[in-house]
C-alpha atoms as a PDB file:
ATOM      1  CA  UNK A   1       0.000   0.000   0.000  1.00  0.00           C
ATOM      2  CA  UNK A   2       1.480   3.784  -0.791  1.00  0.00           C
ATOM      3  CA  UNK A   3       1.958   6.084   1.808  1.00  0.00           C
ATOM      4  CA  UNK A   4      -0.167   8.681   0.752  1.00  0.00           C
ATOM      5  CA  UNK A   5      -3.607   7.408  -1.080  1.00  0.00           C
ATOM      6  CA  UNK A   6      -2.986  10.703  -3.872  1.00  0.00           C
ATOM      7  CA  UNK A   7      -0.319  12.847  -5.197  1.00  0.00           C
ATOM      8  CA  UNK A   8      -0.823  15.994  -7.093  1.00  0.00           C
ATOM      9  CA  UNK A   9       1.926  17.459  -8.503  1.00  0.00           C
ATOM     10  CA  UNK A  10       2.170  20.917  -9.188  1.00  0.00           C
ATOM     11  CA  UNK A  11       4.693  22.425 -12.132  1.00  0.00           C
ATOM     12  CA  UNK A  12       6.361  25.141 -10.505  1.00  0.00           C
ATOM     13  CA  UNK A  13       8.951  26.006 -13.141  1.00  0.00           C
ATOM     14  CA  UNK A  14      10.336  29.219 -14.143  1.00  0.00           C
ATOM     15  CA  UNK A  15      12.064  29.781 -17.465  1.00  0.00           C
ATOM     16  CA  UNK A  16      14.154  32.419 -17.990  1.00  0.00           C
ATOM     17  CA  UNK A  17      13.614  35.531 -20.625  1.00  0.00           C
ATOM     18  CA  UNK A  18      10.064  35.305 -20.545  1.00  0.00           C
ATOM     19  CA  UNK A  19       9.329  32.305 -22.156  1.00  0.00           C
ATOM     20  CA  UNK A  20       5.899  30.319 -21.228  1.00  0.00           C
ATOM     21  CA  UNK A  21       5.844  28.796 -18.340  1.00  0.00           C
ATOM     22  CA  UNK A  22       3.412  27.680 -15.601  1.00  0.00           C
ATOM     23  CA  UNK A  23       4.954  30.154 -12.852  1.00  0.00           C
ATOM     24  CA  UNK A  24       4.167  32.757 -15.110  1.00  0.00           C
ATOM     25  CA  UNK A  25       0.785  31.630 -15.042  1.00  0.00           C
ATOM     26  CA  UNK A  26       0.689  32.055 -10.866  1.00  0.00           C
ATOM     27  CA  UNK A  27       1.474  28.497 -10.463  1.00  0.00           C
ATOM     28  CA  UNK A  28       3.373  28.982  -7.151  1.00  0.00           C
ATOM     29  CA  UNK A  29       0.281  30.595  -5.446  1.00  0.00           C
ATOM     30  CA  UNK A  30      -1.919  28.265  -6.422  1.00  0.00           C
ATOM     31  CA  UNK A  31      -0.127  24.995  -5.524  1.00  0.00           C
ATOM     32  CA  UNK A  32       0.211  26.880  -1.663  1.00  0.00           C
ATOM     33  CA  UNK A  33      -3.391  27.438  -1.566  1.00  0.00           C
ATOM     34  CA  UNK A  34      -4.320  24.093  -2.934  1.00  0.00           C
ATOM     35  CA  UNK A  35      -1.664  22.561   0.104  1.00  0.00           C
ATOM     36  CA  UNK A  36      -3.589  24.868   2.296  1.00  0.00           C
ATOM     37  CA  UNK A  37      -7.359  23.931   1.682  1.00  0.00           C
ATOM     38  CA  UNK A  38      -6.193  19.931   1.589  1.00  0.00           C
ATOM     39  CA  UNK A  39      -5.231  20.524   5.598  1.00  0.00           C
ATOM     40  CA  UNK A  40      -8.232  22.750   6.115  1.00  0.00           C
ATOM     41  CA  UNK A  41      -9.936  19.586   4.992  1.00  0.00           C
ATOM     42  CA  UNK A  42      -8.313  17.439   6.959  1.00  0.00           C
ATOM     43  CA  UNK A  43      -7.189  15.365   3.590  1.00  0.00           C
ATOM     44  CA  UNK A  44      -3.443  15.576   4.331  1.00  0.00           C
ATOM     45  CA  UNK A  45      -1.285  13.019   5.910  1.00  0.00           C
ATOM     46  CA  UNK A  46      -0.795   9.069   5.742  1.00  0.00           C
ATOM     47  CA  UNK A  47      -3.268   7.591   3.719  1.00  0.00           C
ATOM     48  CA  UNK A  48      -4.390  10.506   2.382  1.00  0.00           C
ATOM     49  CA  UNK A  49      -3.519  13.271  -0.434  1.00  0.00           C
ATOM     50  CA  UNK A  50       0.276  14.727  -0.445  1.00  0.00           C
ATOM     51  CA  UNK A  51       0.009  18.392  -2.275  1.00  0.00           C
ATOM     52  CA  UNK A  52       3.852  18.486  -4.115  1.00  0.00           C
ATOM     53  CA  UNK A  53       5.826  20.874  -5.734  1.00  0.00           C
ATOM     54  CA  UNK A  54       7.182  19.810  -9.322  1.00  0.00           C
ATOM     55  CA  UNK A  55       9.913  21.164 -11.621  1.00  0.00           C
ATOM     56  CA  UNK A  56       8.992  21.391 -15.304  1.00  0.00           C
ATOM     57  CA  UNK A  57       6.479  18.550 -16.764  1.00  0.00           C
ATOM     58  CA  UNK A  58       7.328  19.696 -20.042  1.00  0.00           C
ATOM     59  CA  UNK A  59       3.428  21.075 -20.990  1.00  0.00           C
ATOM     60  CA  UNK A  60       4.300  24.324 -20.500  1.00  0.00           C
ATOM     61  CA  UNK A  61       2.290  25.059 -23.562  1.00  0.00           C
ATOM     62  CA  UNK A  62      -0.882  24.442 -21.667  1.00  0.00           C
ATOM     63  CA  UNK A  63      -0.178  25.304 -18.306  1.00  0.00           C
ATOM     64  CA  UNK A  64      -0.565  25.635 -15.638  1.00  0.00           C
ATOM     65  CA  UNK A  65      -0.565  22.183 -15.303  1.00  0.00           C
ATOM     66  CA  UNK A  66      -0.961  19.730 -12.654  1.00  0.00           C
ATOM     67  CA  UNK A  67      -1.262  16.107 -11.913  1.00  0.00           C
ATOM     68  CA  UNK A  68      -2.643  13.876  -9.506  1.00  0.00           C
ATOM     69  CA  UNK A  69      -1.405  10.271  -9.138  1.00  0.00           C
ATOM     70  CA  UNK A  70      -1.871   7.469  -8.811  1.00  0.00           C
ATOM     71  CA  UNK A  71      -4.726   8.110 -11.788  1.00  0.00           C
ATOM     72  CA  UNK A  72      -2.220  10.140 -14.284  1.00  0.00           C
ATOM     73  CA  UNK A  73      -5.089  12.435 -14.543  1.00  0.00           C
ATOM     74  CA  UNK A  74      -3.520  16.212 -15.985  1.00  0.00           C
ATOM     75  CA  UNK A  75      -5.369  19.456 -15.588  1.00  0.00           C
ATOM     76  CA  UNK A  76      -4.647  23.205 -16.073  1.00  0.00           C
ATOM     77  CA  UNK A  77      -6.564  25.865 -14.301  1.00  0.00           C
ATOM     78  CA  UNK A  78      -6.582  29.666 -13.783  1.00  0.00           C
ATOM     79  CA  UNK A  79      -7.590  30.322 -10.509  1.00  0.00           C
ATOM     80  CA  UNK A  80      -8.568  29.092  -7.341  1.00  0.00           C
ATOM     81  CA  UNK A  81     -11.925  28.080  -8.345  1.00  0.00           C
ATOM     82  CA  UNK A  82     -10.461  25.805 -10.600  1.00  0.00           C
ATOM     83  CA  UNK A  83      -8.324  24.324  -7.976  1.00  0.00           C
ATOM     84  CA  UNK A  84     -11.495  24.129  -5.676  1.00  0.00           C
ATOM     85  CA  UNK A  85     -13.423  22.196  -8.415  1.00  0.00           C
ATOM     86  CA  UNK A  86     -10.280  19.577  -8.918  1.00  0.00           C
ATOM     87  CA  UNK A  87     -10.011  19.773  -5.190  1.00  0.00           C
ATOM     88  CA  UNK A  88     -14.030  18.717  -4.553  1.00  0.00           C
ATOM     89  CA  UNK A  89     -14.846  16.532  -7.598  1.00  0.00           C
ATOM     90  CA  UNK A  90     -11.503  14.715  -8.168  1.00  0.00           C
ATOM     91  CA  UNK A  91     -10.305  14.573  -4.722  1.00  0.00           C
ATOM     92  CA  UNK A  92     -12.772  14.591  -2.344  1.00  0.00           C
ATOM     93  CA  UNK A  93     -15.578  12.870  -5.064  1.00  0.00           C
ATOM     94  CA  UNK A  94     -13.633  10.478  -7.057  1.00  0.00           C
ATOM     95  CA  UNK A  95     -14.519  12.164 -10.427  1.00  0.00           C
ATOM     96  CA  UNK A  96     -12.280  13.927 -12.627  1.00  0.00           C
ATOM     97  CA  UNK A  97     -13.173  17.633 -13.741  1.00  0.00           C
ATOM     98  CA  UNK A  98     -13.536  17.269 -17.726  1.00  0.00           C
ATOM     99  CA  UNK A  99     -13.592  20.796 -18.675  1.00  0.00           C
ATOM    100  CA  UNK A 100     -10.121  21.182 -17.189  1.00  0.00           C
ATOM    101  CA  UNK A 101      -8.387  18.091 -18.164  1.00  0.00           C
ATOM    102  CA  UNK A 102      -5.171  18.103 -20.522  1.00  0.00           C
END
């Protein structure tokens, strides 16, 4: 059995001279507030969801990006509702969030 029952992976990379990139995109925020709302919901810990910080996932393109193992399920999102909605239906609900999927 693994550790932690989910793992969503956050691209935090920054490229240099401007070129596209999912920090640019406010990644860094997002991934703490995401972190944050998993303990508010008392979802973080053994046997539970680990919110991680990732170097480039190479779909820079269509970032932000995310992923959350052990499904392989990849998402983008702008904002924190987004994160909310990945947070409630694929998290918390078992069911990925179409609209956002990559």
């Amino acid at each position: 059995m693994s550790y932690y029952r989910q793992h969503v992976f956050f691209c935090l990379n920054q490229r240099e001279g401007g070129e596209n990139c999912c920090n640019n995109h406010g990644a860094t925020e997002l991934q703490a507030y995401a972190k944050k709302r998993i303990k508010e919901l008392k979802l973080n810990g053994r046997g539970l969801v680990r919110i991680n910080k990732a170097g480039c996932l190479d779909r820079c393109d269509e970032g932000p990006v995310m992923v959350v193992y052990p499904e392989e399920v990849w998402y983008t999102y702008a904002n924190e509702a987004d994160v909310d909605e990945i947070i409630d239906s694929h998290i918390r609900g078992g069911k990925p969030v179409e609209r956002l999927r990559i």
